[in-house]
N, C-alpha and C. Protein backbone atom coordinates (compact mmCIF):
# COMPACT_ATOMS: atom_id res chain seq x y z
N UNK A 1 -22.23 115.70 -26.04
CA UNK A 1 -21.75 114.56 -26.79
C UNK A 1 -20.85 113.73 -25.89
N UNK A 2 -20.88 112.78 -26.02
CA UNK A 2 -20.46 111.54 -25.21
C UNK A 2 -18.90 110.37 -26.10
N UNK A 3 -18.29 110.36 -25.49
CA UNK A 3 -17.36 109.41 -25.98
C UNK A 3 -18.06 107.97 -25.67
N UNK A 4 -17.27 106.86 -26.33
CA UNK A 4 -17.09 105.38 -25.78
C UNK A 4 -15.94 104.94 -26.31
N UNK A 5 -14.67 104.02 -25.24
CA UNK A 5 -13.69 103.83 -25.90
C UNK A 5 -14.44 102.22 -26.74
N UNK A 6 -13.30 101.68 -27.45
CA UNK A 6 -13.64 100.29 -28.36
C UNK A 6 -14.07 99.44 -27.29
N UNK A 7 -13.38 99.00 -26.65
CA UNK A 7 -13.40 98.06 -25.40
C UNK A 7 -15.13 98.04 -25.07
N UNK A 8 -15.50 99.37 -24.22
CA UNK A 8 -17.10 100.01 -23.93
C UNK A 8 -17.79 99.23 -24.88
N UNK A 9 -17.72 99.88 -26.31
CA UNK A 9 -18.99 99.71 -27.23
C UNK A 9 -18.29 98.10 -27.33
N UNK A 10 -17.30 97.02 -27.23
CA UNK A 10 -17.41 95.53 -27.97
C UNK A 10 -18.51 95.08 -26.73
N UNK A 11 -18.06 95.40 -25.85
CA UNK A 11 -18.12 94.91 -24.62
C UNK A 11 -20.39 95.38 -24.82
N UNK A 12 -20.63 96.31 -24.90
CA UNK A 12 -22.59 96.71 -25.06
C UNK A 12 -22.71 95.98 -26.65
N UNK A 13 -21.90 95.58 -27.12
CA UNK A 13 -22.37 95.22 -28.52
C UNK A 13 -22.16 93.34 -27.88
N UNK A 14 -21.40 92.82 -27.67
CA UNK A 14 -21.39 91.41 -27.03
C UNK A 14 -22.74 91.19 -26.21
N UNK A 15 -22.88 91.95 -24.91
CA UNK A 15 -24.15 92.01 -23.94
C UNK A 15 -25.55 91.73 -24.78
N UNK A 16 -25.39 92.61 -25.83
CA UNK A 16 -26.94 93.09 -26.75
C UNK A 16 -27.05 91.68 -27.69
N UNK A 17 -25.91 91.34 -28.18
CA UNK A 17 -25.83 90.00 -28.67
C UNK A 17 -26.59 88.62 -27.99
N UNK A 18 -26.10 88.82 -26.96
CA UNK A 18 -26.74 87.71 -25.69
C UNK A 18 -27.80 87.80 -25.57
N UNK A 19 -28.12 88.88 -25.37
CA UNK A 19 -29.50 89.23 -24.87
C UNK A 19 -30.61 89.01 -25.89
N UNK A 20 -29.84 89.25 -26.97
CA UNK A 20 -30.88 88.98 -28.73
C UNK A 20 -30.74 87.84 -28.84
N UNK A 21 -29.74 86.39 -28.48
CA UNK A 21 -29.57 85.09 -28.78
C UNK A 21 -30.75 84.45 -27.71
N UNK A 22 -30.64 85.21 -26.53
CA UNK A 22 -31.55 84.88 -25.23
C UNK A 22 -32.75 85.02 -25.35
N UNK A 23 -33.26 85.86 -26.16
CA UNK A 23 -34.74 86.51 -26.39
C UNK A 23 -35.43 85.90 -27.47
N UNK A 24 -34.36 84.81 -28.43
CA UNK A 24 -34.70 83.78 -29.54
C UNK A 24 -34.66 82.49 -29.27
N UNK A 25 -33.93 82.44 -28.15
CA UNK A 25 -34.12 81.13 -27.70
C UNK A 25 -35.13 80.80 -26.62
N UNK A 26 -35.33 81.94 -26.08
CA UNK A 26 -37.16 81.72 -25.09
C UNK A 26 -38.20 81.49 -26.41
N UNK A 27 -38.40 82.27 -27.37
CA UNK A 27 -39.53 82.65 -28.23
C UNK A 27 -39.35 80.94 -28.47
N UNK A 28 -38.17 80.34 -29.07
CA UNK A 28 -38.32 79.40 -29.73
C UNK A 28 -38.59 77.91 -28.67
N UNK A 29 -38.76 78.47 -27.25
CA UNK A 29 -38.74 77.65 -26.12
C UNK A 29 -40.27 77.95 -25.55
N UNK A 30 -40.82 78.75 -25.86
CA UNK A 30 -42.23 78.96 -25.81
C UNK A 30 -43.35 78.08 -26.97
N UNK A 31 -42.52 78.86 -27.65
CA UNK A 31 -43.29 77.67 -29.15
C UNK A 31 -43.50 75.94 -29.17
N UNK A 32 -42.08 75.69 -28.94
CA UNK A 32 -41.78 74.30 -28.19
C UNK A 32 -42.96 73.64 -27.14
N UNK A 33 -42.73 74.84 -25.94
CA UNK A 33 -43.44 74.52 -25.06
C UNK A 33 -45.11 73.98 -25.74
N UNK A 34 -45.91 75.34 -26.29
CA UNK A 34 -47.18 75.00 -26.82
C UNK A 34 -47.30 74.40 -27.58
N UNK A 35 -46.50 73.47 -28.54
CA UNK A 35 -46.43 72.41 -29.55
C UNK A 35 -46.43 71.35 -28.62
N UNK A 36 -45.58 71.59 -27.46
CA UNK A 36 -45.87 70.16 -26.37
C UNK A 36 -47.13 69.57 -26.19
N UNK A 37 -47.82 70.88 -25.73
CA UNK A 37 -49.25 70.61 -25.00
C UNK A 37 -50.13 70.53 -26.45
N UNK A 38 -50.09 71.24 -27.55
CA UNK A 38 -50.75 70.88 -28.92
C UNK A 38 -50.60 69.38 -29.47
N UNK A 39 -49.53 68.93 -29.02
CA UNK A 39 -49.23 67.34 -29.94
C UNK A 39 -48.14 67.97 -31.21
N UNK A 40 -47.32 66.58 -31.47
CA UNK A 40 -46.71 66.79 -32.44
C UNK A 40 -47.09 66.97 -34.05
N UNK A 41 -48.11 66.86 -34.40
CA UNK A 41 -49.02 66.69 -35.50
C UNK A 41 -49.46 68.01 -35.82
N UNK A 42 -49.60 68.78 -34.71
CA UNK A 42 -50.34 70.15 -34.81
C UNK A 42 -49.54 71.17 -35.47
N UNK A 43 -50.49 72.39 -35.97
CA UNK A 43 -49.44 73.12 -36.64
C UNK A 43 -48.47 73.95 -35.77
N UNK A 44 -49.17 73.86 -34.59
CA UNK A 44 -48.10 74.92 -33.47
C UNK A 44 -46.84 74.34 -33.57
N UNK A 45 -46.70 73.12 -33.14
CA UNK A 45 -45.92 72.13 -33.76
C UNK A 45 -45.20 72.34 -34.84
N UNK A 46 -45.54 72.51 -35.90
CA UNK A 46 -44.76 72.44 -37.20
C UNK A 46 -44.55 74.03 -37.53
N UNK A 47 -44.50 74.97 -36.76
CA UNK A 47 -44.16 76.08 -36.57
C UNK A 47 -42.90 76.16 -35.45
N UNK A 48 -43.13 75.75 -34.34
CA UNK A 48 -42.34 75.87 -33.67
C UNK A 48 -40.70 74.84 -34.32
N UNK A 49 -40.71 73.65 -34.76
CA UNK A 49 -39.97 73.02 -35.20
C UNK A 49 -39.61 74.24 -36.18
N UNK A 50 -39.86 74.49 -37.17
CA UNK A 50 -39.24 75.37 -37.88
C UNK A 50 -38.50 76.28 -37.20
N UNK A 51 -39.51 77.23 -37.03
CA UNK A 51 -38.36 78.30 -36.33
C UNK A 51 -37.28 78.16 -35.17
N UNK A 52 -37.33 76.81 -34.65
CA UNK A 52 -36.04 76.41 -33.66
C UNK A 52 -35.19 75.92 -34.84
N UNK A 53 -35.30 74.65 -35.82
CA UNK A 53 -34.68 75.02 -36.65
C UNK A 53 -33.84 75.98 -37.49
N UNK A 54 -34.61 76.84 -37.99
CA UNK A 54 -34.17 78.34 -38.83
C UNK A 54 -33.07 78.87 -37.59
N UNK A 55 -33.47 79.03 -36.60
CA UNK A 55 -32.88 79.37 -34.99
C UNK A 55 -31.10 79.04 -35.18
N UNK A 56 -31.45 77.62 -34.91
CA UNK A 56 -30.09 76.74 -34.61
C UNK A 56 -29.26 76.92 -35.81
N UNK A 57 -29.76 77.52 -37.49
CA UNK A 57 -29.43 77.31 -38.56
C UNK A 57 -28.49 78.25 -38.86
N UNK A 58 -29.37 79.44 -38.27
CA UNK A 58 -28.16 80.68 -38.01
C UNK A 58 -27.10 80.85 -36.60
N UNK A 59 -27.27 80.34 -35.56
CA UNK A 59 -26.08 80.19 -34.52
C UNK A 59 -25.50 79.33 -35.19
N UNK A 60 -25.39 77.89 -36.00
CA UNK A 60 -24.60 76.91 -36.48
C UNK A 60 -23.37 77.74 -37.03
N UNK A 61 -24.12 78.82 -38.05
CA UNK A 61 -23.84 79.84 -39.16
C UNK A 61 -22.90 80.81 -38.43
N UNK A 62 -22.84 81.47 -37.08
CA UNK A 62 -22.52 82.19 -36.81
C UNK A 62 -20.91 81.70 -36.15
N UNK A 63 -21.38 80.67 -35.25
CA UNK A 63 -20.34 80.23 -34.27
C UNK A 63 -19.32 79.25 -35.29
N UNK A 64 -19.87 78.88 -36.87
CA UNK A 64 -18.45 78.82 -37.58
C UNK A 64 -17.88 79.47 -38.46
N UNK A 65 -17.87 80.64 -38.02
CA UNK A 65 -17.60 82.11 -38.56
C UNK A 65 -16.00 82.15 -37.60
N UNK A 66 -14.68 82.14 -38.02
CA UNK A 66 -13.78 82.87 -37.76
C UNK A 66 -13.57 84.40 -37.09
N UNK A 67 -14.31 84.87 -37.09
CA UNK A 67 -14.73 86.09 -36.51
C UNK A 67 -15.43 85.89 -34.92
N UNK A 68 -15.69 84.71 -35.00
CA UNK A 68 -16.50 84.76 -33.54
C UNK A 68 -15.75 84.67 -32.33
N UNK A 69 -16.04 85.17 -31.52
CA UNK A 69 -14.91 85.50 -30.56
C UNK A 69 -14.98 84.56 -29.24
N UNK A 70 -15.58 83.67 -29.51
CA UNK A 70 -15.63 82.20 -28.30
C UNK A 70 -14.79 81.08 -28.66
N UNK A 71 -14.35 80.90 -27.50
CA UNK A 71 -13.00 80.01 -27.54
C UNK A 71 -13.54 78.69 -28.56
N UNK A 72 -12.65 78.01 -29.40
CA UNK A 72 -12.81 77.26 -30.38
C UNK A 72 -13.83 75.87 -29.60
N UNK A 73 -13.73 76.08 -28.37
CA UNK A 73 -14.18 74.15 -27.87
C UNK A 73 -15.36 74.59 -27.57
N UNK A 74 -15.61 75.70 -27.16
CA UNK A 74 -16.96 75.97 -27.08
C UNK A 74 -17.93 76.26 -28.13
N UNK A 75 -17.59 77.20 -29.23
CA UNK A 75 -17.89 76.97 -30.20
C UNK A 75 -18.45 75.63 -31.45
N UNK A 76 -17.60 74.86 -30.84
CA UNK A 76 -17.34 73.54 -31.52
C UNK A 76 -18.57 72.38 -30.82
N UNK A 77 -18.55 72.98 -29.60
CA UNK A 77 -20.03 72.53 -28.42
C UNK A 77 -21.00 72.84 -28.88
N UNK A 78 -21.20 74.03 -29.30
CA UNK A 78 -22.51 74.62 -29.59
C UNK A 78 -23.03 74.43 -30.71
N UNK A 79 -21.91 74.10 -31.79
CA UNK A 79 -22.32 73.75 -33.12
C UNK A 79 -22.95 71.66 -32.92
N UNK A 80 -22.09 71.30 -31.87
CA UNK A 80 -22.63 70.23 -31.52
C UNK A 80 -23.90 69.85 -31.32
N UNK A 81 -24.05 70.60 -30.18
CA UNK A 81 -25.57 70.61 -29.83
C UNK A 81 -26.91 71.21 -30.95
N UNK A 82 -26.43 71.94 -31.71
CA UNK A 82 -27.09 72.49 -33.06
C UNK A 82 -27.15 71.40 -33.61
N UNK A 83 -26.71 71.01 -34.09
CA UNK A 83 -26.73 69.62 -35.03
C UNK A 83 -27.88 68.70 -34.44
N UNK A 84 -27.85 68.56 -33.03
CA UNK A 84 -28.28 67.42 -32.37
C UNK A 84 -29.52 68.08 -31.99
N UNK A 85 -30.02 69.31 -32.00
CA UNK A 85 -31.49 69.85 -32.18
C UNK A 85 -32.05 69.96 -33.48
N UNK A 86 -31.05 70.00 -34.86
CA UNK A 86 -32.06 70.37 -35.87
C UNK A 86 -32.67 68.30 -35.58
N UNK A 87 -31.49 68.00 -35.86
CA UNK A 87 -31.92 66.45 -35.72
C UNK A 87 -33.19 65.99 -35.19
N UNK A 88 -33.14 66.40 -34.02
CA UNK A 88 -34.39 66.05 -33.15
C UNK A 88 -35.53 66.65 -33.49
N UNK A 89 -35.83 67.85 -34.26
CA UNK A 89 -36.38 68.82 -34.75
C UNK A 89 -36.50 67.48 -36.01
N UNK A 90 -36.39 66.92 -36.41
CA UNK A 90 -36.26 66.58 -37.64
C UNK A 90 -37.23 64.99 -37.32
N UNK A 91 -36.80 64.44 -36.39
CA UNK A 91 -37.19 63.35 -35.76
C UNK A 91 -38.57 63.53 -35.61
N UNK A 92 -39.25 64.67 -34.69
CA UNK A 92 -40.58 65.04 -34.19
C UNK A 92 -41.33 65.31 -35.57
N UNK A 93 -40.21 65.71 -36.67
CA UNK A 93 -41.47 66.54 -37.82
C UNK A 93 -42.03 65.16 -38.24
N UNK A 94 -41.12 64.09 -38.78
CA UNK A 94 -41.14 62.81 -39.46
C UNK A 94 -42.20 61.65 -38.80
N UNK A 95 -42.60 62.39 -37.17
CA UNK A 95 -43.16 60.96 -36.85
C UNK A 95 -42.41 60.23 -35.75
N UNK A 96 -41.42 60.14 -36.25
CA UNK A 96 -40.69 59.06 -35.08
C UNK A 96 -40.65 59.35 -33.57
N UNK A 97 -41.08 60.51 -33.14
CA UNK A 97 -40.71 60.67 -32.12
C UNK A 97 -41.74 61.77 -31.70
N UNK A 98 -42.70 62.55 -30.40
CA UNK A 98 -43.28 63.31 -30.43
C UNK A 98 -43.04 63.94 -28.70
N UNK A 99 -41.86 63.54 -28.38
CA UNK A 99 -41.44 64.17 -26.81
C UNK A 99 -40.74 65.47 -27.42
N UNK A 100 -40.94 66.67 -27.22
CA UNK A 100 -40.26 67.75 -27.31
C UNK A 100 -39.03 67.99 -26.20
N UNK A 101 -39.69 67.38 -25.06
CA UNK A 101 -38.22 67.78 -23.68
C UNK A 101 -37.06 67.63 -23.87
N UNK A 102 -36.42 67.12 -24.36
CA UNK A 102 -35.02 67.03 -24.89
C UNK A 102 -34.69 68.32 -25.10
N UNK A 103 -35.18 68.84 -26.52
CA UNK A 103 -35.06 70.13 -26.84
C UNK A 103 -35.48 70.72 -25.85
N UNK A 104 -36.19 70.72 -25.40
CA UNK A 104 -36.45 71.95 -24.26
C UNK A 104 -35.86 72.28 -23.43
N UNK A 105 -34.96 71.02 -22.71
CA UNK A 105 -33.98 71.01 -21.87
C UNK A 105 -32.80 71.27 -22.04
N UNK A 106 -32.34 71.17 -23.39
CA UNK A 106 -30.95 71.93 -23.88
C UNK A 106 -31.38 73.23 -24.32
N UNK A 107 -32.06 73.42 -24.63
CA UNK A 107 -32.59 74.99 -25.06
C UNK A 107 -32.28 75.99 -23.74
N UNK A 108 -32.88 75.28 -22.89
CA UNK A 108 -33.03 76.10 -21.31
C UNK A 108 -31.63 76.43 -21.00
N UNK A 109 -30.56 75.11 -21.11
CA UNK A 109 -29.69 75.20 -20.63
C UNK A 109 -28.47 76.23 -21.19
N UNK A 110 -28.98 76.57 -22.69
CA UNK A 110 -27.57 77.39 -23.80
C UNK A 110 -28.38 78.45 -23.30
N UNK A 111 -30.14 79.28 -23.25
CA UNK A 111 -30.43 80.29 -22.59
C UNK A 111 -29.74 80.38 -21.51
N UNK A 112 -29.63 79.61 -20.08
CA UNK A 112 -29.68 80.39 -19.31
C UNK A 112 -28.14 80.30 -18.87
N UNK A 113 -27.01 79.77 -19.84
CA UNK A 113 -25.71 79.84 -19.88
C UNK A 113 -25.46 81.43 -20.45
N UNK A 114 -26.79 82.06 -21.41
CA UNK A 114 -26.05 83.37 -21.90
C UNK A 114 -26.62 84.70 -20.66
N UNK A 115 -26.97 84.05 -20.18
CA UNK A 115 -27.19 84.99 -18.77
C UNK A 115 -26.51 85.64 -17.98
């Protein structure tokens, strides 16, 4: 039998966190991707918008949680940029707009910040 002090397990429970935020934000950066090359009209498309949506709906959810342990400006960033993907997410479903790269390019960038 094995100990872990608190510190150990916040510290593998933070890592596993990242790594699960990292592993949802490729899936939802893959989807993206093949809705690119499908067109905005397509259902890959209107799948992938969703679930980056649903995505951003729960980090929005999480990072304004009092409990979260990232400094308030960053937090306050990320809920930023959430906002400004469901948006765009919202833009592509409606028509107005059918460039996904935007999103793709902030997507890349909050992945490969949790690295």
């Amino acid at each position: 039998m094995y100990s872990h002090s608190y510190s150990e397990t916040s510290v593998d429970c933070e890592a596993h966190a990242r790594g699960a935020e990292a592993e949802a934000l490729g899936r939802s950066m893959e989807l993206l991707e093949k809705a690119q090359s499908k067109g905005a009209r397509s259902p890959e498309a209107a799948e992938a918008l969703h679930v980056t949506r649903q995505l951003w709906c729960m980090l929005i959810d999480d990072l304004g949680k009092k409990e979260n342990l990232l400094p308030p400006e960053l937090r306050a960033s990320l809920i930023s940029i959430g906002i400004w993907i469901i948006r765009e997410c919202e833009v592509i479903r409606q028509g107005d707009n059918e460039n996904f790269k935007g999103i793709l390019d902030v997507t890349r960038m909050i992945k490969e910040g949790l690295s």
